[in-house]
N, C-alpha and C. Protein backbone atom coordinates (compact mmCIF):
# COMPACT_ATOMS: atom_id res chain seq x y z
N UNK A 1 -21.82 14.61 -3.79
CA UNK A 1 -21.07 15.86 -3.79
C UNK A 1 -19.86 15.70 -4.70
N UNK A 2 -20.24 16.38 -5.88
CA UNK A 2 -18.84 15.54 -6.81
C UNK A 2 -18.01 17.47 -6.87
N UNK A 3 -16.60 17.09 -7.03
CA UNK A 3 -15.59 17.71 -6.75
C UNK A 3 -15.25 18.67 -7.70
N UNK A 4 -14.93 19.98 -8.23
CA UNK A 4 -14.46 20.55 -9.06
C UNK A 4 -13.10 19.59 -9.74
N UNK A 5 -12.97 19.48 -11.03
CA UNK A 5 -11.92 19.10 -11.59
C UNK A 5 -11.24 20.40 -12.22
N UNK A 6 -9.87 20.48 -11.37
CA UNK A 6 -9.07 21.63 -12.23
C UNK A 6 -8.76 22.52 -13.45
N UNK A 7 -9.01 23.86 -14.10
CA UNK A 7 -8.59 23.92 -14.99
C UNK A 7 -7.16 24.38 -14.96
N UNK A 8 -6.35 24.37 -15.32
CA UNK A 8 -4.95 24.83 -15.42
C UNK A 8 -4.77 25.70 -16.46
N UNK A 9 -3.56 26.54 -16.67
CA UNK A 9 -3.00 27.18 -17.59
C UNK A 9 -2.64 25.63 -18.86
N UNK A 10 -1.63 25.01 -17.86
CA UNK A 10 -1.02 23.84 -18.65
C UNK A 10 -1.79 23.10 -19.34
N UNK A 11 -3.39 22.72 -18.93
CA UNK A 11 -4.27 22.19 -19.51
C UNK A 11 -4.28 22.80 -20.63
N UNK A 12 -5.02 24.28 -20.95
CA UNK A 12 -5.10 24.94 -21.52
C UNK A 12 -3.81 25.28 -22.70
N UNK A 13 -2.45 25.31 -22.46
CA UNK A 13 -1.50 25.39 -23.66
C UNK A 13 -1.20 23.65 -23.62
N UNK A 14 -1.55 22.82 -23.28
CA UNK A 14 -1.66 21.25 -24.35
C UNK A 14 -2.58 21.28 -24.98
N UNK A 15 -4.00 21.70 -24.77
CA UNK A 15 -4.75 21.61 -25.86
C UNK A 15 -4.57 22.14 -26.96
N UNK A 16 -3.90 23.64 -26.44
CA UNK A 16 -3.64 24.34 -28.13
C UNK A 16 -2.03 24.55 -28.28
N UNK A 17 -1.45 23.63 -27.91
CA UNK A 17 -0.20 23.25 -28.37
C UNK A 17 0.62 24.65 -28.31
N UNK A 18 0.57 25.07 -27.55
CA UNK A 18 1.52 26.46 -26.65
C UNK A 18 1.77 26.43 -25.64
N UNK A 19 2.99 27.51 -25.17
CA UNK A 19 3.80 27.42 -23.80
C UNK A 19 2.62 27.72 -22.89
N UNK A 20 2.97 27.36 -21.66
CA UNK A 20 1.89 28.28 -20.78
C UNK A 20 2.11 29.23 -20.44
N UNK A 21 3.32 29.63 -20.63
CA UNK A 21 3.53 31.45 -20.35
C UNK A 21 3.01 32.03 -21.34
N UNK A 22 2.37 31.74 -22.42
CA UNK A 22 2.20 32.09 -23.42
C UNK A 22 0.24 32.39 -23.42
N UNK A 23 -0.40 31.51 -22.44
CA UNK A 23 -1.57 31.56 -21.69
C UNK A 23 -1.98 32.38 -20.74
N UNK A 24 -0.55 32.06 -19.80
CA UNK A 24 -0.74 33.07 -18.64
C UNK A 24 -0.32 34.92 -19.44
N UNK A 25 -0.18 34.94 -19.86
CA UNK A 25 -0.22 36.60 -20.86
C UNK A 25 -1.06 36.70 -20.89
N UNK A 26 -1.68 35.91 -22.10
CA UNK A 26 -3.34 36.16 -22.84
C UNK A 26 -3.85 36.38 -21.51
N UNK A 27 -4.07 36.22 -20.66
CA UNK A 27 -5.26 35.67 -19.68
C UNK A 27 -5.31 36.66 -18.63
N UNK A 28 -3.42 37.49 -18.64
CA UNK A 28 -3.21 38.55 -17.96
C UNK A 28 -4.18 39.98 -18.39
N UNK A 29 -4.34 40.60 -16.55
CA UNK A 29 -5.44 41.94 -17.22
C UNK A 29 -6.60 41.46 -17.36
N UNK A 30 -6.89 40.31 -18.31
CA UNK A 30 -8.50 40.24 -18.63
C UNK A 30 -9.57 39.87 -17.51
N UNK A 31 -10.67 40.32 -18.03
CA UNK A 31 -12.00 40.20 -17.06
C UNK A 31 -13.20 39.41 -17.81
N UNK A 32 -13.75 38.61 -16.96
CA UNK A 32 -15.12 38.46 -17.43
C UNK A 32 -16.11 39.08 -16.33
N UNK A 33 -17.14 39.67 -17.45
CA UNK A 33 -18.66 40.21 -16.40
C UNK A 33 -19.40 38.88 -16.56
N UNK A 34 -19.82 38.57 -15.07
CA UNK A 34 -20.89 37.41 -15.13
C UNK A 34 -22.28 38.29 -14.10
N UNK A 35 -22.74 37.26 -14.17
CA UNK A 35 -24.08 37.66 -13.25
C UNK A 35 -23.86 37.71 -11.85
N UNK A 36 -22.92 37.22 -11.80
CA UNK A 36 -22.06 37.32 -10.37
C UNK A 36 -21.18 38.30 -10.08
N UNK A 37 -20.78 39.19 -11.01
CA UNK A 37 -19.78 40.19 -10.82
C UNK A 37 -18.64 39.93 -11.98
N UNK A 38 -17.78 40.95 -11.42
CA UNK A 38 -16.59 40.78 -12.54
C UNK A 38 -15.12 40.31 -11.95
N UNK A 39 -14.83 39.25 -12.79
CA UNK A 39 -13.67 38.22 -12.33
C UNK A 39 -12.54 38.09 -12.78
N UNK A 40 -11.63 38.82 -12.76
CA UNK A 40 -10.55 38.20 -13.10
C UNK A 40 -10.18 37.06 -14.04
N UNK A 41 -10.10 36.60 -15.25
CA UNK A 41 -9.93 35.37 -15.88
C UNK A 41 -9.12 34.52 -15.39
N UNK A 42 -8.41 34.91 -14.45
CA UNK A 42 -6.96 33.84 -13.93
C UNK A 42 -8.13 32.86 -12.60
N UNK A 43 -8.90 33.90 -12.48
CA UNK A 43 -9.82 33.13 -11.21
C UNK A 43 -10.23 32.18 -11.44
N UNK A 44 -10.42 31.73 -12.54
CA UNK A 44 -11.14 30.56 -13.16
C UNK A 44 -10.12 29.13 -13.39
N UNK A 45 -9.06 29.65 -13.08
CA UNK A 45 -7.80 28.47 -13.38
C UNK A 45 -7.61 28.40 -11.99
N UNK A 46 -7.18 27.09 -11.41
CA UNK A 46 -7.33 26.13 -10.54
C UNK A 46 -5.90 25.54 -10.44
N UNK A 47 -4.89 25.34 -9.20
CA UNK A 47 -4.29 24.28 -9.19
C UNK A 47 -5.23 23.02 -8.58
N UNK A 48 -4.30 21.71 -8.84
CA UNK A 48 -4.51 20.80 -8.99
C UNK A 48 -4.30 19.86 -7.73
N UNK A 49 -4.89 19.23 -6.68
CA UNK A 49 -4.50 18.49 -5.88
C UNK A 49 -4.77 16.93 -5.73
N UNK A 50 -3.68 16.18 -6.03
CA UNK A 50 -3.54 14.54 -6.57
C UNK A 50 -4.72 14.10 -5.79
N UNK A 51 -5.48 12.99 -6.21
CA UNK A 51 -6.62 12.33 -5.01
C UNK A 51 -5.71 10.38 -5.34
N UNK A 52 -6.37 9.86 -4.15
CA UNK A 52 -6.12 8.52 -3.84
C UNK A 52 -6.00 7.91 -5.44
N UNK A 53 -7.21 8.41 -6.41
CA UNK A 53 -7.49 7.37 -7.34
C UNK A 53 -6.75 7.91 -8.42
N UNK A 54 -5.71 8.69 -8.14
CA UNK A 54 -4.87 9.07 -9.29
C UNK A 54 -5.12 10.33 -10.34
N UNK A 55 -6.38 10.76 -9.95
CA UNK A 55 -7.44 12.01 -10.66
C UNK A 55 -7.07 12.95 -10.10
N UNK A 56 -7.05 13.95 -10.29
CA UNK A 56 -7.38 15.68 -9.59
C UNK A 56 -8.34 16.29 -9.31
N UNK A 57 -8.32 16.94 -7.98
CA UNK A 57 -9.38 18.15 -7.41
C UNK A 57 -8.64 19.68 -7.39
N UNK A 58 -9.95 20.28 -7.81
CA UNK A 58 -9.21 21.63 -7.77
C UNK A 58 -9.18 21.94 -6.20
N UNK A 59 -7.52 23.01 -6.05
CA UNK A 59 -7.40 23.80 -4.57
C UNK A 59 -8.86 24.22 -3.98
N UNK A 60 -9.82 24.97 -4.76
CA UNK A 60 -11.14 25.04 -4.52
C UNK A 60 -11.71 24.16 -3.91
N UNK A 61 -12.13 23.11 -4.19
CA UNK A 61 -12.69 22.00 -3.66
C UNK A 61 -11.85 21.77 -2.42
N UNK A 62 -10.97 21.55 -2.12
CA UNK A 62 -9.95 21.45 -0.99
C UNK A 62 -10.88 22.37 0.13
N UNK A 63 -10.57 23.06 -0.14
CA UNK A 63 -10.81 24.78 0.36
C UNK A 63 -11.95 24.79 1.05
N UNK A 64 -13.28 24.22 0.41
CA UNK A 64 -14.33 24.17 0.73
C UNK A 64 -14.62 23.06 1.43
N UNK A 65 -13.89 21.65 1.22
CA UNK A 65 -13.77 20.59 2.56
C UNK A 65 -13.23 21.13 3.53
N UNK A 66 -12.29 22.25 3.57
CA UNK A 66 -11.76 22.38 4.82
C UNK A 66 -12.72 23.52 5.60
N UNK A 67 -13.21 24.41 5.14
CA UNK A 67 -13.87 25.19 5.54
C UNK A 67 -15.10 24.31 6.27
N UNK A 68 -15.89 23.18 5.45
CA UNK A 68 -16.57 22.78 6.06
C UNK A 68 -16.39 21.91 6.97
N UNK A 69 -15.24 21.24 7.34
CA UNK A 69 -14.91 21.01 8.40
C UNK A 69 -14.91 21.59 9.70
N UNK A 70 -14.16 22.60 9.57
CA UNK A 70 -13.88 23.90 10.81
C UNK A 70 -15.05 23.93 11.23
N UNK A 71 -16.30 24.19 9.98
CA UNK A 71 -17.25 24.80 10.47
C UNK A 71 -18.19 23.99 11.23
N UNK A 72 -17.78 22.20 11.04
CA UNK A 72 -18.77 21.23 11.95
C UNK A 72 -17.63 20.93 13.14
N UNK A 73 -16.53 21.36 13.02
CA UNK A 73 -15.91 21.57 14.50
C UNK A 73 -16.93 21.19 15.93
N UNK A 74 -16.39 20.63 16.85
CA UNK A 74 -16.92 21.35 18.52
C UNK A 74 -16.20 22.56 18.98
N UNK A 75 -16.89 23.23 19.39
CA UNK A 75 -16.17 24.11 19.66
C UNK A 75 -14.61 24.45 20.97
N UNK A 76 -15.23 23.25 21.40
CA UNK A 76 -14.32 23.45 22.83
C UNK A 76 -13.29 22.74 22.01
N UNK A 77 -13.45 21.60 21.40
CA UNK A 77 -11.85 20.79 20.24
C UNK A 77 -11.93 21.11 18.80
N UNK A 78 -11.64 22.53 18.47
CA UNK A 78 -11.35 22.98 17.27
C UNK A 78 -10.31 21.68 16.57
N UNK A 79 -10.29 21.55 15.27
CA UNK A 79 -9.39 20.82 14.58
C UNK A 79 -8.20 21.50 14.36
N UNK A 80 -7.14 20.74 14.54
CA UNK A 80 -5.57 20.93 14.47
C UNK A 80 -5.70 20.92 12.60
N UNK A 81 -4.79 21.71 12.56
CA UNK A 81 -4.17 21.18 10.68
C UNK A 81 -3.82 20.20 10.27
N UNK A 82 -3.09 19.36 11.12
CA UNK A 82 -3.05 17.96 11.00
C UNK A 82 -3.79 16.87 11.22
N UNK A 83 -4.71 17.44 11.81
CA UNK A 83 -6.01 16.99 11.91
C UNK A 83 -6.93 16.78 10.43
N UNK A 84 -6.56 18.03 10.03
CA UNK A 84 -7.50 18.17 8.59
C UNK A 84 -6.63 17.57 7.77
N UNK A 85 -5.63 17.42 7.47
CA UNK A 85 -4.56 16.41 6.44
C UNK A 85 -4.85 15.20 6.83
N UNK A 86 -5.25 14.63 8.04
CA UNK A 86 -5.39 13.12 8.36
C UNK A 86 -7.10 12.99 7.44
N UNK A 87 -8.11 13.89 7.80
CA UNK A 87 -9.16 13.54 7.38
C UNK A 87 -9.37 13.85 5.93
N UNK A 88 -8.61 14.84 5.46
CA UNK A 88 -8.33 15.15 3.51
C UNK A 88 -8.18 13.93 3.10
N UNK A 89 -7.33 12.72 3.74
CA UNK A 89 -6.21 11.82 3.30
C UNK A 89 -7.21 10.84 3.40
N UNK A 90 -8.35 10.73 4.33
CA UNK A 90 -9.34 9.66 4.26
C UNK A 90 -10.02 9.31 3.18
N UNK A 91 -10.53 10.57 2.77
CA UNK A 91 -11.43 11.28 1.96
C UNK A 91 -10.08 11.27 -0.11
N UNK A 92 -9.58 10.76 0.68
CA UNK A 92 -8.54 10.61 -0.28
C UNK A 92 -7.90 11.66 -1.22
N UNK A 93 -7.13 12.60 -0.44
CA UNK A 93 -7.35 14.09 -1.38
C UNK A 93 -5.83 14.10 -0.37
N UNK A 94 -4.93 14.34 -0.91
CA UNK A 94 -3.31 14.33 -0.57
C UNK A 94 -2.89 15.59 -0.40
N UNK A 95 -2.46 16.03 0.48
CA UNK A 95 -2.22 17.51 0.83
C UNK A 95 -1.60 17.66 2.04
N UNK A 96 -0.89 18.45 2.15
CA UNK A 96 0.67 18.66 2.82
C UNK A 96 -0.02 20.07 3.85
N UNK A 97 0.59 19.51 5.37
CA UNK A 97 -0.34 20.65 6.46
C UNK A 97 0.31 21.92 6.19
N UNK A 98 1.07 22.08 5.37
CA UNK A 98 1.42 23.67 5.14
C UNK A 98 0.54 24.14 4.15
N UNK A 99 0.31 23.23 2.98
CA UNK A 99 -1.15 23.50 2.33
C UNK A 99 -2.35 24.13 3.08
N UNK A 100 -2.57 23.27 4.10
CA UNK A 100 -3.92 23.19 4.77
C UNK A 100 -3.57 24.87 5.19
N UNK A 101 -2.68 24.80 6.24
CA UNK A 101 -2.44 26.35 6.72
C UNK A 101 -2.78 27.45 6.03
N UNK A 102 -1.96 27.16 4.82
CA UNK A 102 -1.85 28.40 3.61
C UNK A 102 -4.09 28.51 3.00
N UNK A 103 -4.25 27.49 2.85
CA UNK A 103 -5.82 27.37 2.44
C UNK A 103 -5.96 28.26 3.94
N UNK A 104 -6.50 27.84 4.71
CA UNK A 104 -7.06 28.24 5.75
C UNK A 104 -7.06 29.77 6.21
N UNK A 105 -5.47 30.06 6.36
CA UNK A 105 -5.70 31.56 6.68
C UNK A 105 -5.62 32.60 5.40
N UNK A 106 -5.67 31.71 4.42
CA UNK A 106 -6.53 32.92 2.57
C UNK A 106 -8.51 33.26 2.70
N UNK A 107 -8.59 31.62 3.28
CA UNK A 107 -10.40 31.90 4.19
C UNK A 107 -10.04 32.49 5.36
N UNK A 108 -9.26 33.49 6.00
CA UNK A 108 -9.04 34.02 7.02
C UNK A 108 -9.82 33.67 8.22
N UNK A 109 -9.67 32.29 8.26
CA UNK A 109 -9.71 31.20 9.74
C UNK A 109 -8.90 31.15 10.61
N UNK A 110 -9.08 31.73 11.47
CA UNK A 110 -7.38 31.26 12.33
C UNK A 110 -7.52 29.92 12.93
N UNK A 111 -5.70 29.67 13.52
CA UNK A 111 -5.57 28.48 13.97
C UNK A 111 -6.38 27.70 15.10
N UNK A 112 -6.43 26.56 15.38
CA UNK A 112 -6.83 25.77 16.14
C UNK A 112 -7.03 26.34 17.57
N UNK A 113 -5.95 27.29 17.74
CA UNK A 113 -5.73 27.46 19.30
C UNK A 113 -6.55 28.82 19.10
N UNK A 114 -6.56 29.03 18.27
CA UNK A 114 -7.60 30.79 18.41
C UNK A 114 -9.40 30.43 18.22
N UNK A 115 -9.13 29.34 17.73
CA UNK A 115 -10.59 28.76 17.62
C UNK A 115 -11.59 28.88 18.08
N UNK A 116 -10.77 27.86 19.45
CA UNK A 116 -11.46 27.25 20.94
C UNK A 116 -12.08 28.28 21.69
N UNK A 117 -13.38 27.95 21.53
CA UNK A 117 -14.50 28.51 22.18
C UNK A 117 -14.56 28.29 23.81
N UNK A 118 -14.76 28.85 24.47
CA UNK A 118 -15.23 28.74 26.28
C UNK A 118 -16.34 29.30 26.09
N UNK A 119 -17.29 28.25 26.51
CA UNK A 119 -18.65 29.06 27.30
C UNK A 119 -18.79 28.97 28.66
């Protein structure tokens, strides 16, 4: 399962030797039509989250470990947020539980305590 690697604005004005406000303009407004629908061009730029080995994963990739976490949850012990920063951090992917939060309720997951299932 290999990881999205980030694109950035900043990536993007070092290669062509411009500001990145100067990227984030161009890039403002525009659309691409794919076969998937129509996207926003900014959608396609990625922040960046440090891993153990010194490389970057895009927020995306994050996003989608955490989601799939929740989703192999038990239900009666939903995972805490700090829960998911201890196991990001295994997995070697560095991220701060206000991160996790902010990811989590943009996938409009609620918290741990709204989780927990009773049958």
């Amino acid at each position: 399962d290999k990881a999205l690697v980030p694109l950035t604005l900043k990536d993007i004005a070092q290669a062509l030797d411009i500001h990145e406000s100067t990227v984030s303009r161009a890039v403002d407004q525009k659309y691409l039509l794919t076969p998937h629908g129509l996207f926003p061009l900014k959608h396609f730029f990625s922040t960046g989250l440090a891993t153990a080995s010194g490389s970057q994963t895009s927020s995306r990739a994050a996003q989608a470990k955490i989601r799939k976490m929740i989703e192999s949850e038990p239900p009666l012990k939903p995972i805490s947020d700090s829960r998911l920063v201890a196991q990001l951090e295994k997995e070697g992917i560095s991220i701060a539980r206000r991160t996790v939060a902010k990811y989590r309720e943009q996938m409009n997951i609620p918290p741990a305590s709204q989780r927990k299932s009773v049958i």
